[in-house]
Each structure stands twice: as C-alpha cells, then as structure tokens.
Protein backbone atom coordinates (compact mmCIF):
# COMPACT_ATOMS: atom_id res chain seq x y z
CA UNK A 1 178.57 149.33 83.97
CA UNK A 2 182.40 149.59 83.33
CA UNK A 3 184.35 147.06 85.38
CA UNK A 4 186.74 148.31 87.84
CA UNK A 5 190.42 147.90 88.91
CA UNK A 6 189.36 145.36 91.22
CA UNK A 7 187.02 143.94 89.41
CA UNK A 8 189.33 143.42 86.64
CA UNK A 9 191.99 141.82 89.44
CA UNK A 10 189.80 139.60 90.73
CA UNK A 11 188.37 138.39 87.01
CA UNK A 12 192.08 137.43 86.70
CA UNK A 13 192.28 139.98 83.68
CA UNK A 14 194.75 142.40 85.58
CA UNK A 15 197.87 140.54 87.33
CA UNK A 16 198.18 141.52 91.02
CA UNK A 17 200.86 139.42 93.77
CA UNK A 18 197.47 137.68 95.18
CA UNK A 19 198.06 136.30 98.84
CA UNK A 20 194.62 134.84 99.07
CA UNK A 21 191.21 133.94 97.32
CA UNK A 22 188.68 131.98 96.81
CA UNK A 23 184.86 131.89 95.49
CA UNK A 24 183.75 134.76 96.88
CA UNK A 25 187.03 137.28 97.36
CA UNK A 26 190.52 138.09 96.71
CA UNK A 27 193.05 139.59 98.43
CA UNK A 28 196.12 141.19 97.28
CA UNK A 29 199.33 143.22 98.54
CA UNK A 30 198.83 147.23 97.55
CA UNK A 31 200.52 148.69 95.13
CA UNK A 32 200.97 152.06 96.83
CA UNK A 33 201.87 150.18 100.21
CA UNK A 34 200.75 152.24 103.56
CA UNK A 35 202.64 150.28 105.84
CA UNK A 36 205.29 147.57 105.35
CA UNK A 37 202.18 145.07 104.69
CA UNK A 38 199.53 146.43 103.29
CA UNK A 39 196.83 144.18 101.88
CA UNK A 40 193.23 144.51 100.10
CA UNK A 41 190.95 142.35 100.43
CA UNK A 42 187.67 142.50 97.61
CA UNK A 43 184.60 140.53 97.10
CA UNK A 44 184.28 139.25 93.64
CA UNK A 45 180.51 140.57 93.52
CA UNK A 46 180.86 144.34 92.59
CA UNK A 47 179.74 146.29 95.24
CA UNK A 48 180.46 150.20 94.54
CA UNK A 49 181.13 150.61 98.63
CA UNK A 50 179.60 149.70 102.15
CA UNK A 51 176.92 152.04 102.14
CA UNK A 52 175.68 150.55 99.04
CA UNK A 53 175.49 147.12 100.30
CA UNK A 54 172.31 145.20 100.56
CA UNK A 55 170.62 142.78 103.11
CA UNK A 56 171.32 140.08 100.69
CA UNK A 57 174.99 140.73 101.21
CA UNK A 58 175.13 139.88 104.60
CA UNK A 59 176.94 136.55 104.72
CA UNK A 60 179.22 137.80 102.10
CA UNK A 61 180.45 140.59 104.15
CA UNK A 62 180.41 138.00 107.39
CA UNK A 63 182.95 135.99 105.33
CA UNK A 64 185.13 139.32 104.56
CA UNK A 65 185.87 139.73 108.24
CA UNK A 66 186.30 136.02 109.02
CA UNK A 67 189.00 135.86 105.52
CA UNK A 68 190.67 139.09 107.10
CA UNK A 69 191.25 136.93 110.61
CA UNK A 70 192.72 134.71 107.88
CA UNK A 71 194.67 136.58 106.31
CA UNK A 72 196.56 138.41 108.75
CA UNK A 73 197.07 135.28 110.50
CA UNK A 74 198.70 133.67 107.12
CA UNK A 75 200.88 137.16 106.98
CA UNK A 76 201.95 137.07 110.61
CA UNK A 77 200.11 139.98 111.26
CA UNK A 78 198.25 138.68 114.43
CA UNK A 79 200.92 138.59 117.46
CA UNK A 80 201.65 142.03 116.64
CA UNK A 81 198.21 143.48 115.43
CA UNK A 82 196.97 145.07 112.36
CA UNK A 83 194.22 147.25 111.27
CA UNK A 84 191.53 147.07 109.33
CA UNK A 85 189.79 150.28 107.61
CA UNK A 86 187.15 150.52 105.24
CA UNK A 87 186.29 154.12 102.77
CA UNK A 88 183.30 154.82 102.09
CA UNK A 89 183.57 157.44 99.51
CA UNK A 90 186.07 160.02 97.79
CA UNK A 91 186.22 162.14 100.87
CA UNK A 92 187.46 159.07 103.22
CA UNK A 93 189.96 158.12 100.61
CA UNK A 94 188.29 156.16 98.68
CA UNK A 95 190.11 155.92 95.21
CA UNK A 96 188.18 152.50 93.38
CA UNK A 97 184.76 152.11 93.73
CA UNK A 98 184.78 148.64 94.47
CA UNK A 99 183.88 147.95 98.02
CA UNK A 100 187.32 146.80 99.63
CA UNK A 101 189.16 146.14 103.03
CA UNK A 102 192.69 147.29 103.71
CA UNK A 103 194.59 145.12 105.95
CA UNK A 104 197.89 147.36 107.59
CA UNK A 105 200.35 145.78 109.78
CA UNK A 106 203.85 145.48 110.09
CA UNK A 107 204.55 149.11 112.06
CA UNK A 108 202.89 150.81 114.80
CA UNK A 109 199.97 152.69 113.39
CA UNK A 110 199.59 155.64 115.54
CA UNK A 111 195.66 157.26 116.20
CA UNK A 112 193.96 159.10 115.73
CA UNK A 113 193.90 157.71 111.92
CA UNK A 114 194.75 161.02 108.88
C-alpha cells in the first residue's frame, strides 16, 4: 500500500512546522488552517480512519487523546478551549486517509459544526 501525506510527514520524508511528537505520533500545524490554530495530530502506525481501527489499537488511541490534552496545553489552547473532531470518511471531510485528530482553537467555534 502507497504511503500517505501523513504517513510521509511523520516518516520525516515530507517537511511539515511539527509542534509535537514522539514514538507513537506527530502533530503538526495545518496547512489549510480552519481557525487561527489549527493542529493535526497522527499516529505513526497507518490507520486508514477510526472505523478501521482494531482492539489492538486501543492504548494507541488512549495516548492520542492524552497527547491532544498536551498539546493544546503547550499551544495555550486550554484557558480558552478548543475542539477536537475526528472524519471518518469522504463524506465527513475526510481528505487523507490516515486516521488523524484536528485540534481548533484560537476563535469561538460556533455549533452546530458545517
């Protein structure tokens, strides 16, 4: 299987402005920003999206949402709040098929979300 965009980020073979990583995930500041901070967060292993995930991914997903805590502290994020939003699929946005968390903060973010 081909790798993908995220992939290829988080094998270092694409540059990216990384804010965090370590053994297991990345994160990095979007491209096509959503709000004035807009982060996403990938594991290393390729997962195609959350649906697709297996038992044997549990603790690696469990570390996702304790590195986002992380992360949006590290950006500031927290005293204000953030979201956190997960696609699963082309119809719910989904544009890489690489399981991945966006972190959005830095504006009110209004709901319902789209």
């Amino acid at each position: 299987m081909e790798k993908t965009l995220f992939q290829k980020i988080a094998d270092g073979e694409i540059p990216a402005a990384i804010v965090y990583s370590d053994e297991l995930c990345v994160c990095f500041r979007d491209i096509q920003p959503q709000a004035p901070s807009h982060l996403l967060l990938v594991p290393r292993k390729p997962i195609p999206r959350i649906e697709k995930a297996a038992e044997e991914d549990a603790a690696l997903l469990g570390h996702l949402m304790l590195c986002v805590g992380r992360i949006a502290r590290q950006e500031g994020l927290e005293e204000e709040g953030f979201r956190v939003v997960m696609n699963n699929g082309p119809a719910a946005g989904e544009a890489v098929p690489h399981l991945h968390i966006h972190i959005l903060g830095g504006r009110s973010l209004q709901w319902p979300p789209g």
